[in-house]
Protein backbone atom coordinates (compact mmCIF):
# COMPACT_ATOMS: atom_id res chain seq x y z
CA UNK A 1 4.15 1.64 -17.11
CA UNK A 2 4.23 2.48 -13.53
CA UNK A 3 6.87 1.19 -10.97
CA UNK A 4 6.81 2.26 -7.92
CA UNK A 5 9.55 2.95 -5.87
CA UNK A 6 8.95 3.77 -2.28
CA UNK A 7 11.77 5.76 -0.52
CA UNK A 8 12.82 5.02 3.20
CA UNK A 9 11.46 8.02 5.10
CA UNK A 10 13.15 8.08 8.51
CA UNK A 11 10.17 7.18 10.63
CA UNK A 12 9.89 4.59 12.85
CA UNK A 13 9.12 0.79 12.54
CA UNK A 14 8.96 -1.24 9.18
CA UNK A 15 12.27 -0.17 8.27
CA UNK A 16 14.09 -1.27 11.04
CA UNK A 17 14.22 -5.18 10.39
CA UNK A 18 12.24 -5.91 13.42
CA UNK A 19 8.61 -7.52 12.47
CA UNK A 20 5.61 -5.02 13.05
CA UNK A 21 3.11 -7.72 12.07
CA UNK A 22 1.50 -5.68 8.88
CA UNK A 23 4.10 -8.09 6.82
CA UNK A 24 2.71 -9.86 4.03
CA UNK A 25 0.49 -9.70 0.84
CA UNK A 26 -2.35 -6.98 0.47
CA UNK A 27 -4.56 -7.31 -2.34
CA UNK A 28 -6.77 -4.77 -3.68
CA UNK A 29 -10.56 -5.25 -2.85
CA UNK A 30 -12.49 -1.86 -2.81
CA UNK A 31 -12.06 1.61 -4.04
CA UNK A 32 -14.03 4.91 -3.73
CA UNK A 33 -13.70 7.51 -6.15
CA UNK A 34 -16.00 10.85 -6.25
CA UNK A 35 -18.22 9.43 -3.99
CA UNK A 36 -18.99 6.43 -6.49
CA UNK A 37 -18.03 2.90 -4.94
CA UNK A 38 -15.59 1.27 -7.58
CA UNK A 39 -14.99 -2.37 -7.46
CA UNK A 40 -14.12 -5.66 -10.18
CA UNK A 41 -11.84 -4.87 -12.72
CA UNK A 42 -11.00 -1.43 -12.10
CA UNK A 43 -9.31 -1.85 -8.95
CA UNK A 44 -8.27 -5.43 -9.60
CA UNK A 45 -4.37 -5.61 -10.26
CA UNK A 46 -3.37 -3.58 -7.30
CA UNK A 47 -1.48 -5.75 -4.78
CA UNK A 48 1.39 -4.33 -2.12
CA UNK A 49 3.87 -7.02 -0.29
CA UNK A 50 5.16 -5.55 2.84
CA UNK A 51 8.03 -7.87 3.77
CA UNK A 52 10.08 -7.94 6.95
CA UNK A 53 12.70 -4.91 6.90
CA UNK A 54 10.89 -2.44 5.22
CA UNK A 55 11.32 -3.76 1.63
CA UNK A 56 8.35 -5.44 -0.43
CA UNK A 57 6.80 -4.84 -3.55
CA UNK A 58 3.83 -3.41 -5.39
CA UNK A 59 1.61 -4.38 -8.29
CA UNK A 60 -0.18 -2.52 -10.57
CA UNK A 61 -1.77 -4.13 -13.36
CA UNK A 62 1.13 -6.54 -14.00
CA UNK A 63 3.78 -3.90 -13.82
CA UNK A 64 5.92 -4.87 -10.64
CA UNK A 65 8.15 -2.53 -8.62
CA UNK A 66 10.44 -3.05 -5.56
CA UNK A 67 9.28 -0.86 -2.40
CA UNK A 68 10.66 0.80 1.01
CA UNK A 69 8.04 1.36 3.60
CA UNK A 70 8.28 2.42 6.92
CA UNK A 71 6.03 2.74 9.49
CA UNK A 72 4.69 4.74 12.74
CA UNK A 73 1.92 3.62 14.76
CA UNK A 74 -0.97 2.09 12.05
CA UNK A 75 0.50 4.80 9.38
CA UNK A 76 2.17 3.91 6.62
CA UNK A 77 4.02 7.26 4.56
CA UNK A 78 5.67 6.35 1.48
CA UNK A 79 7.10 8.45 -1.13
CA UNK A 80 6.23 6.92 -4.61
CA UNK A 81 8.16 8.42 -7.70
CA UNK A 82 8.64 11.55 -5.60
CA UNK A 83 4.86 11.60 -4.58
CA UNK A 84 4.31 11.29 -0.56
CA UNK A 85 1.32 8.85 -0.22
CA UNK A 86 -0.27 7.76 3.57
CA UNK A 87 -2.01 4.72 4.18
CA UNK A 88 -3.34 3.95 7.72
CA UNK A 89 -4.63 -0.12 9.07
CA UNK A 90 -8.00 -0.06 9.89
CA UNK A 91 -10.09 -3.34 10.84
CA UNK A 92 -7.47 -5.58 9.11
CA UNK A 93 -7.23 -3.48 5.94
CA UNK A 94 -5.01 -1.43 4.54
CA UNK A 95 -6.18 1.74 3.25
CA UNK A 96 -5.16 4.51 1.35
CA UNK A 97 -7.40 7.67 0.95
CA UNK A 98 -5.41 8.92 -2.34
CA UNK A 99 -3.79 6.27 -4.08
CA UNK A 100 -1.00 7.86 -5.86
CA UNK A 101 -2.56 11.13 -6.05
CA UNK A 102 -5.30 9.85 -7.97
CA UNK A 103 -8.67 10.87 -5.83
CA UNK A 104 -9.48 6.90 -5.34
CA UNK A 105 -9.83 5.15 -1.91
CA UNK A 106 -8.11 2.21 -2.36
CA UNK A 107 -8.66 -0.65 0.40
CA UNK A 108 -6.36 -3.64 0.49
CA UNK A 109 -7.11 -6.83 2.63
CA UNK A 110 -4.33 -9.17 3.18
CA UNK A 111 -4.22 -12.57 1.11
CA UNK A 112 -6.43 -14.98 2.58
CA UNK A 113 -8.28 -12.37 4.90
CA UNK A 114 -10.80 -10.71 2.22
């Protein structure tokens, strides 16, 4: 079971209660691992809510877990169970280049904007 707890890292923006316009549901809708494109059920599951404040949630296959995120420019740093993970915006999408220290790209689009 995986929860994942995102810790408030002192930067800038998200955090601060004022709306950055990232908020809202992401959804999982490509990955990249070794090179190999990965898509359909093996990245299906993953969903991140960024709400207003810097609080949200994340979902990995069914397991839910409350989340801090802050953010500075179009980079998002989070700490996840003591693991520091980045994520940047690009084109609409939020990606991550190591999801949770796994070697897979994960890219995220936000409900509604596949």
């Amino acid at each position: 079971t995986i929860y994942a707890q995102w810790n408030y890292t002192g930067s800038t923006g998200g955090g601060g209660g004022e709306a950055t316009g990232y908020e809202g549901k992401y959804i999982s809708v490509s990955g990249e691992m070794m090179g190999i494109e990965v898509t359909g059920e093996d990245i299906d599951g993953w969903s991140i809510e960024l709400n207003n404040g810097g609080k949200g949630k994340m979902e990995i296959d069914g397991d839910m877990g409350n989340i801090k995120w802050t953010l500075e420019g179009e980079t998002i740093t989070v700490n996840v169970d003591g693991e520091e993970m980045t994520g940047t915006f690009e084109d609409d999408k939020l990606v991550f280049d190591d999801i949770l220290g796994s070697g897979m790209k994960l890219t995220f689009a936000k409900e509604g904007e596949r």
